[in-house]
N, C-alpha and C. Protein backbone atom coordinates (compact mmCIF):
# COMPACT_ATOMS: atom_id res chain seq x y z
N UNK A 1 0.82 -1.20 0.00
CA UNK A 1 0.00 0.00 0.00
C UNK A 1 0.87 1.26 0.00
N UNK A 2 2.11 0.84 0.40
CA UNK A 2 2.85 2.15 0.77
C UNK A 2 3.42 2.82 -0.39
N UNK A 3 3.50 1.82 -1.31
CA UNK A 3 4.61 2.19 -2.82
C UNK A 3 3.48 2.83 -3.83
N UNK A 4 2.15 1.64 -3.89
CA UNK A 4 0.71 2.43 -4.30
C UNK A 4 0.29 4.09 -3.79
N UNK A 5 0.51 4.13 -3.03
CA UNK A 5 0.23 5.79 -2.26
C UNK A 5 1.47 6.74 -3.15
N UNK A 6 2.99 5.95 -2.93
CA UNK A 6 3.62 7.28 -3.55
C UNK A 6 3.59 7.19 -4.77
N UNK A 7 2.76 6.05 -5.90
CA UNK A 7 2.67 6.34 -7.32
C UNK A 7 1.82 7.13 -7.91
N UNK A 8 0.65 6.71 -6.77
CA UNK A 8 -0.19 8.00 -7.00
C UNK A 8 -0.29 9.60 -6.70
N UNK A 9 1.04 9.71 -6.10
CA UNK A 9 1.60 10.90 -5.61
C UNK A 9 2.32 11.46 -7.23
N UNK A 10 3.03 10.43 -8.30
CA UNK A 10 3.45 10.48 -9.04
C UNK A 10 2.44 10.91 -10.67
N UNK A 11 1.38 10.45 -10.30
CA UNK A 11 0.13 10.74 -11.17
C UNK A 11 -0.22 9.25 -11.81
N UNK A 12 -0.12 8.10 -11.06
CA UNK A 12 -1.21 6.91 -11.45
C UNK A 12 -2.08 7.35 -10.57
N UNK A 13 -3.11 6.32 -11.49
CA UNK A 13 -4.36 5.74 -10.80
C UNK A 13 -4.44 4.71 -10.07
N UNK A 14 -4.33 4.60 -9.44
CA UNK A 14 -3.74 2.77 -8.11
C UNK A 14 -4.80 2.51 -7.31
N UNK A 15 -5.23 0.74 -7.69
CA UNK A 15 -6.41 0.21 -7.08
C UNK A 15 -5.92 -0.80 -6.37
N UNK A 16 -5.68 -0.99 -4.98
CA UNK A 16 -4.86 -2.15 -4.58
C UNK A 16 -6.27 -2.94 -3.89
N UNK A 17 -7.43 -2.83 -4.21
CA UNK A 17 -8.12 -3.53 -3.52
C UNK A 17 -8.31 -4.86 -3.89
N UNK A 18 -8.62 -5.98 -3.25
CA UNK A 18 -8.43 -7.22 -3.72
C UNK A 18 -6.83 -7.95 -4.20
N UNK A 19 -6.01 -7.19 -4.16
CA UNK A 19 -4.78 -7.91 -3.89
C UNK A 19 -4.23 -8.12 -2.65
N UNK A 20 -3.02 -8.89 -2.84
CA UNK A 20 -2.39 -8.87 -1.39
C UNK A 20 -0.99 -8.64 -1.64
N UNK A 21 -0.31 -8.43 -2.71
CA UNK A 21 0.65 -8.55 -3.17
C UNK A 21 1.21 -7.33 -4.40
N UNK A 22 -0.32 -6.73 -4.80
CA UNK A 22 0.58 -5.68 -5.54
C UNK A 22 -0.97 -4.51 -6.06
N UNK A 23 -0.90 -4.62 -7.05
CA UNK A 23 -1.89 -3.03 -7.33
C UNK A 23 -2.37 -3.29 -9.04
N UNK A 24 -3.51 -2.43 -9.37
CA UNK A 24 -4.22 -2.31 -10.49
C UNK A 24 -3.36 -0.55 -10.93
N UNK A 25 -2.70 -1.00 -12.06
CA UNK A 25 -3.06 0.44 -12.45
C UNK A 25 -4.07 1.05 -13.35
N UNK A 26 -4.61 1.76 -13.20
CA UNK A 26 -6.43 2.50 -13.55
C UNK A 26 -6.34 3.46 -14.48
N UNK A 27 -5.08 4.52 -14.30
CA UNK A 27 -4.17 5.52 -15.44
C UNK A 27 -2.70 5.65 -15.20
N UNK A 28 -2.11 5.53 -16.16
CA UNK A 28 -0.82 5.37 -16.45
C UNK A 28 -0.27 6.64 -17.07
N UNK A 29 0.41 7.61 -16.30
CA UNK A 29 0.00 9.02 -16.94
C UNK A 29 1.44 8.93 -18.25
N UNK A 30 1.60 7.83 -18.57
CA UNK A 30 2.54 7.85 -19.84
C UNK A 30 2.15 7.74 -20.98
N UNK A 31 0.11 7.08 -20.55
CA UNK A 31 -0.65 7.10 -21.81
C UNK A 31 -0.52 6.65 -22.90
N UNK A 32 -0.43 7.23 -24.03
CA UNK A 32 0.36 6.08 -25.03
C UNK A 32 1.29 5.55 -25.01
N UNK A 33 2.25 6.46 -24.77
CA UNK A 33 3.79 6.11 -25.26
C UNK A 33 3.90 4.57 -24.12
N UNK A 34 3.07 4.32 -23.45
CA UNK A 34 3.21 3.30 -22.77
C UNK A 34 3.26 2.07 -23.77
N UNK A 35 1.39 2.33 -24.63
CA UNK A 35 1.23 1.17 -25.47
C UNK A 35 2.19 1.21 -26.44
N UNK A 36 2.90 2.03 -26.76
CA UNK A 36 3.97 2.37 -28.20
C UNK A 36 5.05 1.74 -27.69
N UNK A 37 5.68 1.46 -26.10
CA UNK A 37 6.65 0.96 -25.67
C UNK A 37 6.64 -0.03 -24.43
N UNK A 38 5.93 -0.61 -24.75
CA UNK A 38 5.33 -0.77 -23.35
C UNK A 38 6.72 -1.86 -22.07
N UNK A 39 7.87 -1.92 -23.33
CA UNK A 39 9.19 -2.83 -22.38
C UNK A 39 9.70 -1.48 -21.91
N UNK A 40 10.05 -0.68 -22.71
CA UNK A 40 10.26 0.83 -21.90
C UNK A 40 9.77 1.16 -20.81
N UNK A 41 8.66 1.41 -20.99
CA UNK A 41 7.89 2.15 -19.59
C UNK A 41 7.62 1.05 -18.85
N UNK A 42 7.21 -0.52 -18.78
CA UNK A 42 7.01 -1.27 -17.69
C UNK A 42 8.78 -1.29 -16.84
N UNK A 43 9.74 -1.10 -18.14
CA UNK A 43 10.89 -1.24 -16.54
C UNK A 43 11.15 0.25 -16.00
N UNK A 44 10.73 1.17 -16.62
CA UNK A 44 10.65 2.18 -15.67
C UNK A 44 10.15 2.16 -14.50
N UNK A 45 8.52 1.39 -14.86
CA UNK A 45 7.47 1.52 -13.71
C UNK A 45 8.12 0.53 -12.61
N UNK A 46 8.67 -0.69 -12.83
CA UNK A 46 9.52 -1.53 -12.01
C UNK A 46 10.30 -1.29 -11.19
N UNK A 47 11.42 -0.47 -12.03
CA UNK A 47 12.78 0.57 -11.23
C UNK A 47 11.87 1.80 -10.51
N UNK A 48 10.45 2.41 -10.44
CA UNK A 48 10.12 3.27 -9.79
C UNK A 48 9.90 2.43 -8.36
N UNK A 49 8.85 0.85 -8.72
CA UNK A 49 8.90 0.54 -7.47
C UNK A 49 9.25 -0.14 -6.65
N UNK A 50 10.77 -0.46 -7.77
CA UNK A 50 11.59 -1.48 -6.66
C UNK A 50 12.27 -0.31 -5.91
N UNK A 51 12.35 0.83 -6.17
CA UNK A 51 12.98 1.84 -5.56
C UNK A 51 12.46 2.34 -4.13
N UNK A 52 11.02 2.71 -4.71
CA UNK A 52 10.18 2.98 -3.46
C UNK A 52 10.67 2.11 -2.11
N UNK A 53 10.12 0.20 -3.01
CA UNK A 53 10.14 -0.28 -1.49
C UNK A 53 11.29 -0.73 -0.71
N UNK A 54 12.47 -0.13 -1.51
CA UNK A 54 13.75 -0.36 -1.23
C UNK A 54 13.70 1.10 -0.20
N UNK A 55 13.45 1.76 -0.51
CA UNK A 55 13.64 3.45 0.12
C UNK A 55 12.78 2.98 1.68
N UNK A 56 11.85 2.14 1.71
CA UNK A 56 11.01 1.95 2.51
C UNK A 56 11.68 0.54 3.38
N UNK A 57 12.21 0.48 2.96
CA UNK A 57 13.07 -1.03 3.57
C UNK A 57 12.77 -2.42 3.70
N UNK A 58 11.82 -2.07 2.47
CA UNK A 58 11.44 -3.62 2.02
C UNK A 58 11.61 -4.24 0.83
N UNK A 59 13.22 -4.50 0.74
CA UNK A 59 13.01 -4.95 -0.79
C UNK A 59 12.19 -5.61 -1.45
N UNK A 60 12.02 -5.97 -2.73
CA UNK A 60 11.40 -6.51 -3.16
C UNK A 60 11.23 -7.02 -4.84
N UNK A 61 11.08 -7.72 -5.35
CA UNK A 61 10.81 -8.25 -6.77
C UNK A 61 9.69 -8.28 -7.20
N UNK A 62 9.54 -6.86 -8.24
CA UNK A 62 8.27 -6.36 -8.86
C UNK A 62 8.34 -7.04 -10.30
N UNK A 63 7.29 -7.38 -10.64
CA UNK A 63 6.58 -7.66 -12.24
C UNK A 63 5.71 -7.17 -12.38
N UNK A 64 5.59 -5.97 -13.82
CA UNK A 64 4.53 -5.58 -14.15
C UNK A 64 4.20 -6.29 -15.67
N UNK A 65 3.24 -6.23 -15.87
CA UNK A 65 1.55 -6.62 -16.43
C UNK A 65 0.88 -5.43 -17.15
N UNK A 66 1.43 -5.42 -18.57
CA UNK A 66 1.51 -4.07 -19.22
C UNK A 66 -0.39 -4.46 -20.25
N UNK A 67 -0.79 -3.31 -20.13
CA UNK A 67 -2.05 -3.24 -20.59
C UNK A 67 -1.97 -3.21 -22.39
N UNK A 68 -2.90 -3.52 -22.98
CA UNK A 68 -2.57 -3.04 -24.35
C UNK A 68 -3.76 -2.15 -25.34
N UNK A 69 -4.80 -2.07 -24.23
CA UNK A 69 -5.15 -1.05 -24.66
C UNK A 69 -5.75 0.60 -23.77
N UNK A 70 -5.25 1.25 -23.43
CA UNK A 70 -5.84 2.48 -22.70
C UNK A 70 -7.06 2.63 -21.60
N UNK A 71 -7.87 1.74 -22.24
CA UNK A 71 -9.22 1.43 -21.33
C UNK A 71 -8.83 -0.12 -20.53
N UNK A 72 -7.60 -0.52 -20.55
CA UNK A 72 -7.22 -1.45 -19.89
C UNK A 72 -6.57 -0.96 -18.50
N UNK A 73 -6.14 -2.12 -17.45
CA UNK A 73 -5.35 -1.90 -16.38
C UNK A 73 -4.06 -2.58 -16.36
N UNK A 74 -3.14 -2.20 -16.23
CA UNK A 74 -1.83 -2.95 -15.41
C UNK A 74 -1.90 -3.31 -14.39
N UNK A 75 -0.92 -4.63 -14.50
CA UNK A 75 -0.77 -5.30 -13.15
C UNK A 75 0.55 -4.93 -12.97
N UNK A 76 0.86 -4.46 -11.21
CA UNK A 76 1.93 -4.79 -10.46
C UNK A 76 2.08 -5.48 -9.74
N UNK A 77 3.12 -6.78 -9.52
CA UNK A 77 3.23 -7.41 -8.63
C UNK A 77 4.17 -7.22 -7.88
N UNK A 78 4.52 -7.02 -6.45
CA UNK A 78 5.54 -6.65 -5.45
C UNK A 78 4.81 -7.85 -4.50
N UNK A 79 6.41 -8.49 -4.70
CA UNK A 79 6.46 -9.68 -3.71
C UNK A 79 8.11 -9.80 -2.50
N UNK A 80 8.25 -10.29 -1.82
CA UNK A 80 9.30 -10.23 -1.37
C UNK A 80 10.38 -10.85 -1.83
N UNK A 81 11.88 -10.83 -1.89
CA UNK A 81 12.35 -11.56 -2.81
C UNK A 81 12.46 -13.04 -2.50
N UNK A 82 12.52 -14.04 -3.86
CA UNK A 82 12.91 -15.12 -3.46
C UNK A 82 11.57 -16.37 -3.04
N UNK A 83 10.48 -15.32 -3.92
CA UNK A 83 8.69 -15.91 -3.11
C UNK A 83 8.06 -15.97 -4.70
């Protein structure tokens, strides 16, 4: 919840309800250039929140779950490492 709060500080849309392990993204304020790149911007979004929960002192091993069309959601998964 904690890495979800500062992405949306960043300008996503973050739905962590019904997970236990990671988050919906709802808007992706990279918008297209996401779907135009989407290995680009998912390891951005990765390195944003392996950073976070590293900054937060919980490392962790994120996979994102890149949408392919706009009215779609991404998945993030943040798990602990090694799980």
């Amino acid at each position: 919840e904690a890495a979800a709060e500062r992405m949306r500080g960043l300008g996503f849309r973050i739905s962590t309800e019904g997970s236990e392990c990671g988050y919906q993204t709802t808007h992706c304020p990279f918008g297209k250039v996401a779907l135009d790149n989407p290995r680009i911007v998912c390891a951005l979004d990765r390195g944003l929140v392996t950073g976070l929960m590293s900054a937060l002192g919980q490392p962790a091993e994120v996979t994102v779950a890149p949408h392919t069309r706009l009215t779609e959601r991404c998945t993030t998964l943040v798990r602990a490492p090694n799980h």
